[in-house]
C-alpha atoms as a PDB file:
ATOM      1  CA  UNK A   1       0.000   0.000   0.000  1.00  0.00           C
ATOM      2  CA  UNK A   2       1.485   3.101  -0.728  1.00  0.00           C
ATOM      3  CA  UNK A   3       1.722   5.644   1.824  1.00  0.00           C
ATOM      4  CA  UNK A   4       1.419  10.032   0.906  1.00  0.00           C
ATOM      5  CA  UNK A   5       4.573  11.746   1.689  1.00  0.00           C
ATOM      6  CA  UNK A   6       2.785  14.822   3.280  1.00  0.00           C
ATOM      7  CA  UNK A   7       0.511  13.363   5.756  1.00  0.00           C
ATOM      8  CA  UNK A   8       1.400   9.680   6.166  1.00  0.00           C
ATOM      9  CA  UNK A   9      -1.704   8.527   5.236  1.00  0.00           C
ATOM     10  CA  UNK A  10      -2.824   5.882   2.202  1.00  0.00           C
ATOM     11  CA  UNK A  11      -3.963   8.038  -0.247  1.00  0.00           C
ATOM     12  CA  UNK A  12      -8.056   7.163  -0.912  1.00  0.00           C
ATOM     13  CA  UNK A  13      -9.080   3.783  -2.731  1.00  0.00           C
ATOM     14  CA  UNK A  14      -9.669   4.428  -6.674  1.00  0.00           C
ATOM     15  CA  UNK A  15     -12.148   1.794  -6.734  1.00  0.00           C
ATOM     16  CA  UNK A  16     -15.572   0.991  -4.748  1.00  0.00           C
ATOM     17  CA  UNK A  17     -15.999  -2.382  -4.661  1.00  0.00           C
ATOM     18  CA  UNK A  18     -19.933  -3.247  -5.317  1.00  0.00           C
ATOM     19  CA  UNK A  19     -20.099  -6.862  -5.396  1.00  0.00           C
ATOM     20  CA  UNK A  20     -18.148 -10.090  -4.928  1.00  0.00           C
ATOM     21  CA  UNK A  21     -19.207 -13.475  -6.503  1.00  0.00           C
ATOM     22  CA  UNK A  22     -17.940 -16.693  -7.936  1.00  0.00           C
ATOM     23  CA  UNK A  23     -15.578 -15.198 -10.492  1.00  0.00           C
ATOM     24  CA  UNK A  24     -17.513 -11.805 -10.705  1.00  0.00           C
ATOM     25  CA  UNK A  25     -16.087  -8.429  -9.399  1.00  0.00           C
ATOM     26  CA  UNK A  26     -18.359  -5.080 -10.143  1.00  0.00           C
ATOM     27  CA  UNK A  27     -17.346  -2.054  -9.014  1.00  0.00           C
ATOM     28  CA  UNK A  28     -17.215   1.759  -9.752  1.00  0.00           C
ATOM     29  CA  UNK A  29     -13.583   3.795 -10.592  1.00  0.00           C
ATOM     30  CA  UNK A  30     -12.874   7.263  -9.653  1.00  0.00           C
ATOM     31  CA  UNK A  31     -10.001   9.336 -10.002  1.00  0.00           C
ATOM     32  CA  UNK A  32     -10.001  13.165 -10.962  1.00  0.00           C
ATOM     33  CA  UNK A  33      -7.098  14.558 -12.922  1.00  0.00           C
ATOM     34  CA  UNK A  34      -5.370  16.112 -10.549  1.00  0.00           C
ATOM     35  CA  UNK A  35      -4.572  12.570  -8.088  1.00  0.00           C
ATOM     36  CA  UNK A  36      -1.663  11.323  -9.074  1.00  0.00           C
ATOM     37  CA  UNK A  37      -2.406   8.752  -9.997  1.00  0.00           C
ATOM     38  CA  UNK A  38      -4.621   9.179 -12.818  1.00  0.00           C
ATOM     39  CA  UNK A  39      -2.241   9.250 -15.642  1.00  0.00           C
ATOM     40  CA  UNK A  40      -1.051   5.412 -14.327  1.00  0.00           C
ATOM     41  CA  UNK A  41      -3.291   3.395 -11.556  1.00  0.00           C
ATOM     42  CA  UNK A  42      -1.100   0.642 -12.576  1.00  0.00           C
ATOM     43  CA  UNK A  43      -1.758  -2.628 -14.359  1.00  0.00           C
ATOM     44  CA  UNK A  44      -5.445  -3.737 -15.360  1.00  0.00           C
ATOM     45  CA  UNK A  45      -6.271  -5.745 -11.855  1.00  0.00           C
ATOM     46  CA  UNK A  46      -8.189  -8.754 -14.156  1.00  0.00           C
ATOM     47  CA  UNK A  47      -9.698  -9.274 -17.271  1.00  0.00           C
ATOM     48  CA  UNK A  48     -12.112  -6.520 -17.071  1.00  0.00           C
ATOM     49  CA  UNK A  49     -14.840  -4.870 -19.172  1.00  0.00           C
ATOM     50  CA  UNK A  50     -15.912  -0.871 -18.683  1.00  0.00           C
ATOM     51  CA  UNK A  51     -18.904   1.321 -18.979  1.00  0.00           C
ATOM     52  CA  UNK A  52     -16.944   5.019 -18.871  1.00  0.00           C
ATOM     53  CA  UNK A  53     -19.000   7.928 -17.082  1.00  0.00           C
ATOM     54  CA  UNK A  54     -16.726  10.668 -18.126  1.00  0.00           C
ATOM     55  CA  UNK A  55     -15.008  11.183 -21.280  1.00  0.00           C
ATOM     56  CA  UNK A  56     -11.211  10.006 -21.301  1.00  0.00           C
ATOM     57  CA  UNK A  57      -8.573   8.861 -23.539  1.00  0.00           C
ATOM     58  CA  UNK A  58      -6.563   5.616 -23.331  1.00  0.00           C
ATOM     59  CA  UNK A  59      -3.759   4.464 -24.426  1.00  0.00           C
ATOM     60  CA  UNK A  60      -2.271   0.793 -25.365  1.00  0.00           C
ATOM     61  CA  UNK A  61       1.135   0.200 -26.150  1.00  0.00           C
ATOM     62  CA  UNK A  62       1.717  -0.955 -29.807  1.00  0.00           C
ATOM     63  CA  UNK A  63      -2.489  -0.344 -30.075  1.00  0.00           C
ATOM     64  CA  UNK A  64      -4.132   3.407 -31.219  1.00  0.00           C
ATOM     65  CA  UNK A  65      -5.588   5.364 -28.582  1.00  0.00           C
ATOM     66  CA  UNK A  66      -9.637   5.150 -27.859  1.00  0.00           C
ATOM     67  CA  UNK A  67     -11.682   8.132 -26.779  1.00  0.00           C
ATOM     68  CA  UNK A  68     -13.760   5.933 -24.176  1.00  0.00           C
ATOM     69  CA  UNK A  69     -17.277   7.465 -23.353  1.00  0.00           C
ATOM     70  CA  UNK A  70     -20.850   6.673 -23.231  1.00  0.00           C
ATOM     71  CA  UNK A  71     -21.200   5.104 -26.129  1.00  0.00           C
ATOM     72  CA  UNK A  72     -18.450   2.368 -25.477  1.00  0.00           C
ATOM     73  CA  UNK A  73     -17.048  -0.806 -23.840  1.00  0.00           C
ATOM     74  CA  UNK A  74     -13.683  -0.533 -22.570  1.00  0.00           C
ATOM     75  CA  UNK A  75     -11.480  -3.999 -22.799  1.00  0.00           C
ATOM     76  CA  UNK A  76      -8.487  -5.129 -20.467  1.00  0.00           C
ATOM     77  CA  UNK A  77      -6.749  -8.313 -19.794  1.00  0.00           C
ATOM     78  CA  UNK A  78      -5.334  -9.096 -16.759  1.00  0.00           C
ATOM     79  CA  UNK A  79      -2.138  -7.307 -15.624  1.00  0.00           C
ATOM     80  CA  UNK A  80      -2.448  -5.048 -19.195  1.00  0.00           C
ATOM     81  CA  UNK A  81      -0.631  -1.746 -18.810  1.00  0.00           C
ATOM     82  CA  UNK A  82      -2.124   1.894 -20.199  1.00  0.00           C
ATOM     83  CA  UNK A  83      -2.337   5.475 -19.500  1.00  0.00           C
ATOM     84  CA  UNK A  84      -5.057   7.764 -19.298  1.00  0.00           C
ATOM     85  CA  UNK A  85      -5.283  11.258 -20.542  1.00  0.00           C
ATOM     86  CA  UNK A  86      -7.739  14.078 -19.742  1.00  0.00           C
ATOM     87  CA  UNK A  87     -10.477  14.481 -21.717  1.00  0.00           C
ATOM     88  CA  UNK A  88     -13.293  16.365 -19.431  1.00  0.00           C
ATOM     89  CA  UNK A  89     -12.514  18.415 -16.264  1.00  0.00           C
ATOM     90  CA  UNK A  90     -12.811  15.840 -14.032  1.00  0.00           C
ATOM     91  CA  UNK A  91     -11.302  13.448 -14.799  1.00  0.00           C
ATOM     92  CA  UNK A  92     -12.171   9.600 -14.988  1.00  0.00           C
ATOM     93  CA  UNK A  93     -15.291   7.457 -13.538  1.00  0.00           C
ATOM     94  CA  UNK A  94     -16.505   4.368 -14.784  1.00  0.00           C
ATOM     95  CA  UNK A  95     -18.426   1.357 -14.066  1.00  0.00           C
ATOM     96  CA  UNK A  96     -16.453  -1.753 -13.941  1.00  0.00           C
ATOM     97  CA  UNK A  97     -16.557  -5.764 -14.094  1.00  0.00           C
ATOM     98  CA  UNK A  98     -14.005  -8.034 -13.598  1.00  0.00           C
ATOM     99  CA  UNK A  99     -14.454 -11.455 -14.510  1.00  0.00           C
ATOM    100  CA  UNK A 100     -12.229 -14.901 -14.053  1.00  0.00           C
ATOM    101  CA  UNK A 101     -10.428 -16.127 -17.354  1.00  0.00           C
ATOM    102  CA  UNK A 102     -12.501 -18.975 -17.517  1.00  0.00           C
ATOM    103  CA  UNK A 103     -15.575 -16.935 -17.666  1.00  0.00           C
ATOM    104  CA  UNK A 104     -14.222 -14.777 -20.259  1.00  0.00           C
ATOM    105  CA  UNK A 105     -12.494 -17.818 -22.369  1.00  0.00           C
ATOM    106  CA  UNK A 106     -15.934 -19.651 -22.190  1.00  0.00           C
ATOM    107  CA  UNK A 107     -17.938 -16.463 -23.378  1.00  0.00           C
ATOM    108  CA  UNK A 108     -15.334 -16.145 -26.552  1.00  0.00           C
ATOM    109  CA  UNK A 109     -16.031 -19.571 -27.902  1.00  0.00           C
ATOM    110  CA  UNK A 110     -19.826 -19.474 -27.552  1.00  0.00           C
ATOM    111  CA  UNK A 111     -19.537 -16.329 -29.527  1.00  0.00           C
ATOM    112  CA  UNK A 112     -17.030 -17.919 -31.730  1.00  0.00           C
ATOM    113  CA  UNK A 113     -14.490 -14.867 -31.029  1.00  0.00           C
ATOM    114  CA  UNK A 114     -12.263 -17.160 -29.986  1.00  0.00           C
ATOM    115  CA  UNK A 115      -8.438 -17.078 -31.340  1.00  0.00           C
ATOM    116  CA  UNK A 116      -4.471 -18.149 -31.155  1.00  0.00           C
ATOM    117  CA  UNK A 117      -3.581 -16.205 -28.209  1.00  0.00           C
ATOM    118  CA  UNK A 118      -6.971 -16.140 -26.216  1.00  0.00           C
ATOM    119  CA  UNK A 119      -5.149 -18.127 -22.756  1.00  0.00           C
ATOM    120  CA  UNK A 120      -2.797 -15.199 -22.510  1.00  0.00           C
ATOM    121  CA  UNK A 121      -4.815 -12.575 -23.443  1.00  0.00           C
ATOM    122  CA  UNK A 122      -8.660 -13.067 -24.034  1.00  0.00           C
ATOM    123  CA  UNK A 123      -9.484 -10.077 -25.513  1.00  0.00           C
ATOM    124  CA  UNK A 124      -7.453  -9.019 -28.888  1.00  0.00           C
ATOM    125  CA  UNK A 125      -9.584  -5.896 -28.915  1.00  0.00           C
ATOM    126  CA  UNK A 126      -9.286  -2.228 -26.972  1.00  0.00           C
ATOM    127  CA  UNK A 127     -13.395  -1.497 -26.889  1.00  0.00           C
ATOM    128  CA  UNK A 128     -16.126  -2.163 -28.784  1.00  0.00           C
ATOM    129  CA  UNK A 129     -19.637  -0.680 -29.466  1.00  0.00           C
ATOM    130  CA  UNK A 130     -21.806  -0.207 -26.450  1.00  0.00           C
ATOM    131  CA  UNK A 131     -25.953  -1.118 -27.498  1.00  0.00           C
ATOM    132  CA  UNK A 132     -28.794   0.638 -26.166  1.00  0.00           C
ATOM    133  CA  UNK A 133     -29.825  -2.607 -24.451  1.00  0.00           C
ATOM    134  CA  UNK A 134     -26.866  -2.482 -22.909  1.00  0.00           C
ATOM    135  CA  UNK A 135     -26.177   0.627 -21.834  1.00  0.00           C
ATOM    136  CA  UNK A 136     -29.387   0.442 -20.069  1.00  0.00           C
ATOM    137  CA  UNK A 137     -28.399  -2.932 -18.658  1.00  0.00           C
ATOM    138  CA  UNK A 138     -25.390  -1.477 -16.884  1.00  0.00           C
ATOM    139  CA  UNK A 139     -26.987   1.123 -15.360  1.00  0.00           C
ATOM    140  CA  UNK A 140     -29.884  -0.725 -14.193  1.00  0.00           C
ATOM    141  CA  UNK A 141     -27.203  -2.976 -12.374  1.00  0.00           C
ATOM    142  CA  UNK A 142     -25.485  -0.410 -11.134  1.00  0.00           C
ATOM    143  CA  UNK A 143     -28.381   1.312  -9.321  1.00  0.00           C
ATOM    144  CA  UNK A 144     -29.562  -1.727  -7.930  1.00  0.00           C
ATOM    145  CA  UNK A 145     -25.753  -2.508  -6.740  1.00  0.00           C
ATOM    146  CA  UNK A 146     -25.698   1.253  -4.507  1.00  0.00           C
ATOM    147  CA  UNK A 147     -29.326   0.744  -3.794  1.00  0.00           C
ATOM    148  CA  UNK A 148     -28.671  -2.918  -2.304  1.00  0.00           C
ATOM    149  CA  UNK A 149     -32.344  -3.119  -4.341  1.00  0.00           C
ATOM    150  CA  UNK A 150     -31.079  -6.895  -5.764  1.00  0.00           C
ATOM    151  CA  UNK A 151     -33.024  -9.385  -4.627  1.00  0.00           C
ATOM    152  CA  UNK A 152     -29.719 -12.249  -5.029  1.00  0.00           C
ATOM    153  CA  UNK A 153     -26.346 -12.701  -6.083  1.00  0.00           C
ATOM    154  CA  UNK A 154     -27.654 -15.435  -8.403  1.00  0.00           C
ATOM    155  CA  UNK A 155     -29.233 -12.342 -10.408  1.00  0.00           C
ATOM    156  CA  UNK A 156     -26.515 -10.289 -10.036  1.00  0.00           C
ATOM    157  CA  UNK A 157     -24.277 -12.603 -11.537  1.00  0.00           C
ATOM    158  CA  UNK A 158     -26.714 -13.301 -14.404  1.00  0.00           C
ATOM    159  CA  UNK A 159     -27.071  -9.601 -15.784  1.00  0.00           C
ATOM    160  CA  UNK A 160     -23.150  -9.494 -15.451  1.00  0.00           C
ATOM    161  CA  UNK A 161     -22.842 -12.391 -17.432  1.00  0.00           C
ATOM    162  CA  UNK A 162     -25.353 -10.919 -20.091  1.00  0.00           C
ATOM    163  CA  UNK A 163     -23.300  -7.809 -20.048  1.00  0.00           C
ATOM    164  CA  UNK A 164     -20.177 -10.263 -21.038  1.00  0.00           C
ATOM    165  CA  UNK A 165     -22.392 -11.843 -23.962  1.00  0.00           C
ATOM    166  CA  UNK A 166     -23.637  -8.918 -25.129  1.00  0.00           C
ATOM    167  CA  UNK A 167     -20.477  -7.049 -25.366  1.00  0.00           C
ATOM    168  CA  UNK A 168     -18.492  -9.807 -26.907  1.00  0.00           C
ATOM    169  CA  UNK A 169     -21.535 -10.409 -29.919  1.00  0.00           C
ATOM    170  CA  UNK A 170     -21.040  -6.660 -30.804  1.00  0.00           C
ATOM    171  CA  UNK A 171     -17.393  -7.045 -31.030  1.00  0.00           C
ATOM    172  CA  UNK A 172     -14.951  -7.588 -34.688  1.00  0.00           C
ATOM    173  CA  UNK A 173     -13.048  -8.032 -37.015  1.00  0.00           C
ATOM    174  CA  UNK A 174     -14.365  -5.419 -38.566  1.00  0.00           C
ATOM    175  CA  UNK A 175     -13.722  -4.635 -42.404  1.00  0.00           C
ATOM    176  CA  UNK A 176     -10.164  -3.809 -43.015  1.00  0.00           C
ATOM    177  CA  UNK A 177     -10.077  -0.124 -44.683  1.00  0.00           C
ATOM    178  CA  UNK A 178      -7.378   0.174 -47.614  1.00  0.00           C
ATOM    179  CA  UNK A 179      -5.227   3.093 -46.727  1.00  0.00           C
ATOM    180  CA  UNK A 180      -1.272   3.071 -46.200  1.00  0.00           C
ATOM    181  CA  UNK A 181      -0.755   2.810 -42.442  1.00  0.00           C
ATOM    182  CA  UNK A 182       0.709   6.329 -41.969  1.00  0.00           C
ATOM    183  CA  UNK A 183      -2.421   7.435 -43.437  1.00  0.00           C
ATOM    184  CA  UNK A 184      -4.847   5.005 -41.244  1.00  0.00           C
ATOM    185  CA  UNK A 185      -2.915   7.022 -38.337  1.00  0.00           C
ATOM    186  CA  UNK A 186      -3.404  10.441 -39.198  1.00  0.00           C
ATOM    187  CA  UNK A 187      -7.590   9.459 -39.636  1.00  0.00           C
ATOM    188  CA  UNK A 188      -7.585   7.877 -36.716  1.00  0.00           C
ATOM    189  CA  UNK A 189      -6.127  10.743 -34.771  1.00  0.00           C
ATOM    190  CA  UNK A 190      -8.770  13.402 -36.751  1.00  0.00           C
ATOM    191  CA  UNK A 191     -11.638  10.557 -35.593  1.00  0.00           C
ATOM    192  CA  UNK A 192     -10.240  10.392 -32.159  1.00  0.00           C
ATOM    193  CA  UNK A 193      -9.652  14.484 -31.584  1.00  0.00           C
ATOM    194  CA  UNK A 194     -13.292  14.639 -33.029  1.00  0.00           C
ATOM    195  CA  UNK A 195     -14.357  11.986 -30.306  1.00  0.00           C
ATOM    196  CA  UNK A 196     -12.719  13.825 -27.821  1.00  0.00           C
ATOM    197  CA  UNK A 197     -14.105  17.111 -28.521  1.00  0.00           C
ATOM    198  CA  UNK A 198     -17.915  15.907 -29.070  1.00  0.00           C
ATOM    199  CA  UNK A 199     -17.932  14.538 -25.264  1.00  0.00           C
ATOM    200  CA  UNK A 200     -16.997  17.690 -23.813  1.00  0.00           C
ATOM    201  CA  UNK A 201     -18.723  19.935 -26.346  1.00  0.00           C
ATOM    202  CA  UNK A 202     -21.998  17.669 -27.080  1.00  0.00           C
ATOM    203  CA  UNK A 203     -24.209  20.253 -25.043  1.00  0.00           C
ATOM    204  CA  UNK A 204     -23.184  23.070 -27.160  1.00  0.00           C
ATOM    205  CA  UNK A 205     -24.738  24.299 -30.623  1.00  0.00           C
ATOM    206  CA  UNK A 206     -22.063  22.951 -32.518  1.00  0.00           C
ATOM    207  CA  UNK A 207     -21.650  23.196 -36.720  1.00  0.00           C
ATOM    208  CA  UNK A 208     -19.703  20.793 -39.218  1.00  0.00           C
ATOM    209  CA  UNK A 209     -17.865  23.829 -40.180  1.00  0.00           C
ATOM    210  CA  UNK A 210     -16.862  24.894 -36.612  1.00  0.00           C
ATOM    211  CA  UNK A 211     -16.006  21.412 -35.430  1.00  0.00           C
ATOM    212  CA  UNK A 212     -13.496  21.062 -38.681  1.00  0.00           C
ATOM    213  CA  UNK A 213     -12.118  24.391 -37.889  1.00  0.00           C
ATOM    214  CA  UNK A 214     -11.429  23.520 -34.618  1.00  0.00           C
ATOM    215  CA  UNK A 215      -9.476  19.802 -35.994  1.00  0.00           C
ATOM    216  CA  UNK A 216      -8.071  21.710 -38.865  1.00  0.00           C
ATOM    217  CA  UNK A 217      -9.965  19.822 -41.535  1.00  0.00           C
ATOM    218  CA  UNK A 218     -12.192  20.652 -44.395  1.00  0.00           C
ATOM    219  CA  UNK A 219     -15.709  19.558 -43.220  1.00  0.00           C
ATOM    220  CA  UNK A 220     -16.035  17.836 -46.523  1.00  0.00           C
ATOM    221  CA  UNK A 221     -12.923  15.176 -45.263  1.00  0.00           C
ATOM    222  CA  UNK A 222     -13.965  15.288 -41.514  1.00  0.00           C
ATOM    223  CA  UNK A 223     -17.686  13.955 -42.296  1.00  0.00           C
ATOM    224  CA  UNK A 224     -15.891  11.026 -44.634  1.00  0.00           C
ATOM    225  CA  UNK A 225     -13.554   9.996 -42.209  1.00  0.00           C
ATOM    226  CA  UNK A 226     -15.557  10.120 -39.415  1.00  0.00           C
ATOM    227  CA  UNK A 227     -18.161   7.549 -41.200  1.00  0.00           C
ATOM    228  CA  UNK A 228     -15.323   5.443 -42.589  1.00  0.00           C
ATOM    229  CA  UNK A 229     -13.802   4.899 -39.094  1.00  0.00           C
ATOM    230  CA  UNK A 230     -16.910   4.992 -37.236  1.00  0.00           C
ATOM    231  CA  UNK A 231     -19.929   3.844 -39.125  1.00  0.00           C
ATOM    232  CA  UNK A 232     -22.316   6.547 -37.729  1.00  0.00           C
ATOM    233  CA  UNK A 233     -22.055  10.562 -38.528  1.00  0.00           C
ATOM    234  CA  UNK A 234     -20.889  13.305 -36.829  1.00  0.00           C
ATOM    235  CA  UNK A 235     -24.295  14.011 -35.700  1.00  0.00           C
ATOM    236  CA  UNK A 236     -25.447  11.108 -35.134  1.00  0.00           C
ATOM    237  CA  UNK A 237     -22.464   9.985 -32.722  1.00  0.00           C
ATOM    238  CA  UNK A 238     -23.695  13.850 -30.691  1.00  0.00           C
ATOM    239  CA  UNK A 239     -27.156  12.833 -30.073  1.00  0.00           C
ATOM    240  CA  UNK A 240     -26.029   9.515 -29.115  1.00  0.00           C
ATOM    241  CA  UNK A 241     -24.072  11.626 -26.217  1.00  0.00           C
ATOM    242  CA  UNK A 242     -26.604  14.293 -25.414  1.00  0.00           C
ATOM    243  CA  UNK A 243     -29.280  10.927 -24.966  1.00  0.00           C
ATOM    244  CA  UNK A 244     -27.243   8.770 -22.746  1.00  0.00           C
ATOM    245  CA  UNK A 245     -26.343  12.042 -20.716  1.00  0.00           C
ATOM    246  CA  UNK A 246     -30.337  12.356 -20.554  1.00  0.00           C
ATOM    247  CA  UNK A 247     -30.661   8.329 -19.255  1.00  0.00           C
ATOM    248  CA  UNK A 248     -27.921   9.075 -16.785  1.00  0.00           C
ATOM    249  CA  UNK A 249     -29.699  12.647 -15.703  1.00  0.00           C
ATOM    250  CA  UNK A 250     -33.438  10.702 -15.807  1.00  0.00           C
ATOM    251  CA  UNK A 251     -32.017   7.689 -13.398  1.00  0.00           C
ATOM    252  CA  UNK A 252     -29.711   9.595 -10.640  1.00  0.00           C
ATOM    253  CA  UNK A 253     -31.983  13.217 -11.116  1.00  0.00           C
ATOM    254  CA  UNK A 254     -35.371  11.994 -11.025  1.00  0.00           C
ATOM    255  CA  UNK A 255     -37.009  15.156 -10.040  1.00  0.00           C
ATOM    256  CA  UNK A 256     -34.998  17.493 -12.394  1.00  0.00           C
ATOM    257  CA  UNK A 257     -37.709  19.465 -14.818  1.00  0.00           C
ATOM    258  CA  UNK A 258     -37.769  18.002 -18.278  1.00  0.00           C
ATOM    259  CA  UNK A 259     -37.857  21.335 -19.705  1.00  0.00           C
ATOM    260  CA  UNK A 260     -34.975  22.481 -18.356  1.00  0.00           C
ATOM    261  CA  UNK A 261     -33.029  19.465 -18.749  1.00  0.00           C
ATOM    262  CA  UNK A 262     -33.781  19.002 -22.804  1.00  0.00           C
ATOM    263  CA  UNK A 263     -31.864  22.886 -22.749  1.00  0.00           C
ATOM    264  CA  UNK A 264     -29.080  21.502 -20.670  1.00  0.00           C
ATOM    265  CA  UNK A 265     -28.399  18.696 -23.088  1.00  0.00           C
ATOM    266  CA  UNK A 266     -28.644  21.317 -25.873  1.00  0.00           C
ATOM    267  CA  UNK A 267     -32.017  20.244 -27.464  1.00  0.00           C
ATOM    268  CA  UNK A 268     -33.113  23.067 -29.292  1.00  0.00           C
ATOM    269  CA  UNK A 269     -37.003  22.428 -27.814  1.00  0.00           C
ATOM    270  CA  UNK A 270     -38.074  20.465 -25.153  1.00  0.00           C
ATOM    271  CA  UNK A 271     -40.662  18.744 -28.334  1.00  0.00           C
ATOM    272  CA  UNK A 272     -36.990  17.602 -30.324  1.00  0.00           C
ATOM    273  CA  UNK A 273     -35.561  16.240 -27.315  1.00  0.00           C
ATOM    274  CA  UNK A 274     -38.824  14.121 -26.180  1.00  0.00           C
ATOM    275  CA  UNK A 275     -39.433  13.313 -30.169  1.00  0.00           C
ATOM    276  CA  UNK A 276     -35.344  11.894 -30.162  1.00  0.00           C
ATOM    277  CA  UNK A 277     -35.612  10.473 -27.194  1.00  0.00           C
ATOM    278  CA  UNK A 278     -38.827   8.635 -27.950  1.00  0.00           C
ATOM    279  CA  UNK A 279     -37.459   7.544 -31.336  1.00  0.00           C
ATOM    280  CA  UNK A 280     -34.443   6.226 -29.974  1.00  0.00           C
ATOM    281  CA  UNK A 281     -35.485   4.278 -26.110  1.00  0.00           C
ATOM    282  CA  UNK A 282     -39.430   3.636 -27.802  1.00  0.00           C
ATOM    283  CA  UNK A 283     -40.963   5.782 -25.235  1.00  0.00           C
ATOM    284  CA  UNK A 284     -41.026   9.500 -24.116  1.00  0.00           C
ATOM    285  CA  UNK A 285     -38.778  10.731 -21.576  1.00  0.00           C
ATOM    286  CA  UNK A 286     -40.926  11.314 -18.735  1.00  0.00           C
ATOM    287  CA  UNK A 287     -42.675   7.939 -19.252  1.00  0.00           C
ATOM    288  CA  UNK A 288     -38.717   6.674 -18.921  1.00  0.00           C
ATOM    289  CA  UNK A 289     -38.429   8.455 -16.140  1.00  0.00           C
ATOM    290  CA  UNK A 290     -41.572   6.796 -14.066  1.00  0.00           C
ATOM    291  CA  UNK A 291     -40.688   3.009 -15.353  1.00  0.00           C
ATOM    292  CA  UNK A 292     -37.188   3.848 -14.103  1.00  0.00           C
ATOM    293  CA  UNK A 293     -38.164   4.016 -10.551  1.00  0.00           C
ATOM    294  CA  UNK A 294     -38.827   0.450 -10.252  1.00  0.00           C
ATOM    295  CA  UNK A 295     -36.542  -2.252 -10.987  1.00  0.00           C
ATOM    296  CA  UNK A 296     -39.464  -3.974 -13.006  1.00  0.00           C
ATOM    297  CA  UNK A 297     -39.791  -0.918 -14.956  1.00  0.00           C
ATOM    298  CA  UNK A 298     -36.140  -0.615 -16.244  1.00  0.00           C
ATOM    299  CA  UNK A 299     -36.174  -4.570 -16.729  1.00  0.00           C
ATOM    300  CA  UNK A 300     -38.818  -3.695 -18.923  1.00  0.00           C
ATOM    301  CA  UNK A 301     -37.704  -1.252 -20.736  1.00  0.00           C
ATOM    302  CA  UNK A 302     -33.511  -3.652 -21.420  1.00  0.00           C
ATOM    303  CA  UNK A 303     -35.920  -5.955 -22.568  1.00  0.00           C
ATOM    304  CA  UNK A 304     -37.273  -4.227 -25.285  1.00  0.00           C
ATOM    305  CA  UNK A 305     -33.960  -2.365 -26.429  1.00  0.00           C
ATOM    306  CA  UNK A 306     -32.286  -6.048 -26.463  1.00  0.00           C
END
């Protein structure tokens, strides 16, 4: 344990452990930018998957860096080294789980992900796409986690193991794009800066043209390799943002005005934000908001995003 110089004291614990089970770990990270430890916690602690809360970037040796935020799953193996580097003003949060390699190796081959070097390191891939479904999923597990509203560990351990599942179905290979290398790492810088500024920007009135300005790009170039490297558009990937900031808002702010929050999110009416959201989760907001109070309600609600 290491000790602070100034006061003698451990410095605080980076992670809140939420649950313990046979070869299941959940728990929540968080570590502002200015502890010192944020740029290195040290090695990944398990083979672990991650749900980020605030925008951050990551990076692998020998791999790209990822913008991790709402919209995806973070990947480690066991004893896997990185470094973080500030994104929002914060720092880093996420919700975490940590599962034994046997779990993991067994969830690769009924998903037929499996490959050569899976015992030493099960996952071959830095993140992947995070669903609707289970986005939801998460966050239903991790209010009933703080809530201690589960009714067993048996369910606890099932939803974790259908957050495994469902992240490993939605991961590669994904279509190889023909480009030299050095030129594959110059888009995926523009894609990443572009990441990076959308989750601290995404409640502003932002433009194409502004948002190339900013990345030094034509907005003609930024839009192509943005969809190239992405599959989704520019605006499509801030809407995505502004309506799982609106989930998180709707489940840990229940009593904060609709109407106010649709302008917080910058919706340009509290009618496009209820229409998007409505179009997107299958209901209205404030109908979200009532089935979210019970765990029925949000079980509900995974289901149908699934």
């Amino acid at each position: 344990m290491k000790v602070s110089r100034n006061t003698g004291e451990a410095p605080p614990a980076l992670d809140r452990i939420l649950f313990q089970g046979s070869g299941i770990t959940i728990g929540l990270f968080d570590c502002p930018r200015c502890d010192r430890r944020f740029k290195n916690s040290g090695p990944a602690q398990g083979n672990l998957i991650v749900f980020p809360r605030c925008p951050v970037r990551i990076h692998q040796r020998a791999r790209h860096e990822v913008v991790a935020n709402r919209l995806v799953t973070m990947l480690y193996n066991r004893n896997q080294t990185y470094e973080r580097r500030p994104v929002s003003a914060y720092g880093d949060q996420s919700f975490w789980l940590r599962f034994d390699k046997r779990i993991v190796l067994e969830a690769l081959i009924a998903q037929r992900r499996h490959h050569r070097k899976m015992e030493s390191a099960p996952f071959i891939w830095t993140h992947g796409i995070c669903s609707t479904g289970n986005y939801l999923l998460q966050r239903q597990l991790a209010l009933q986690l703080l809530n201690q509203s589960y009714s067993s560990a048996l369910g606890v351990s099932e939803i974790a193991l259908a957050l495994l599942d469902n992240t490993i179905a939605g991961l590669g290979p994904t279509a190889a794009i023909r480009t030299r290398p050095a030129t594959r790492r110059r888009h995926r810088r523009l894609v990443n800066r572009c990441q990076e500024l959308l989750s601290i920007e995404y409640v502003r009135n932002v433009t194409l043209d502004s948002i190339a300005g900013h990345l030094a790009a034509t907005p003609f170039h930024l839009a192509r390799v943005f969809a190239r490297y992405t599959g989704t558009t520019i605006h499509q990937h801030l809407i995505q943002l502004r309506l799982r900031a609106a989930v998180d808002r709707l489940i840990d702010q229940p009593h904060h005005p609709l109407t106010s929050l649709a302008s917080s999110l910058g919706f340009a009416t509290p009618s496009h934000f209820a229409s998007s959201f409505r179009r997107h989760f299958g209901l209205p907001p404030r109908q979200f908001r009532n089935e979210c109070q019970s765990a029925e309600g949000l079980r509900k609600l995974i289901v149908n995003k699934q």
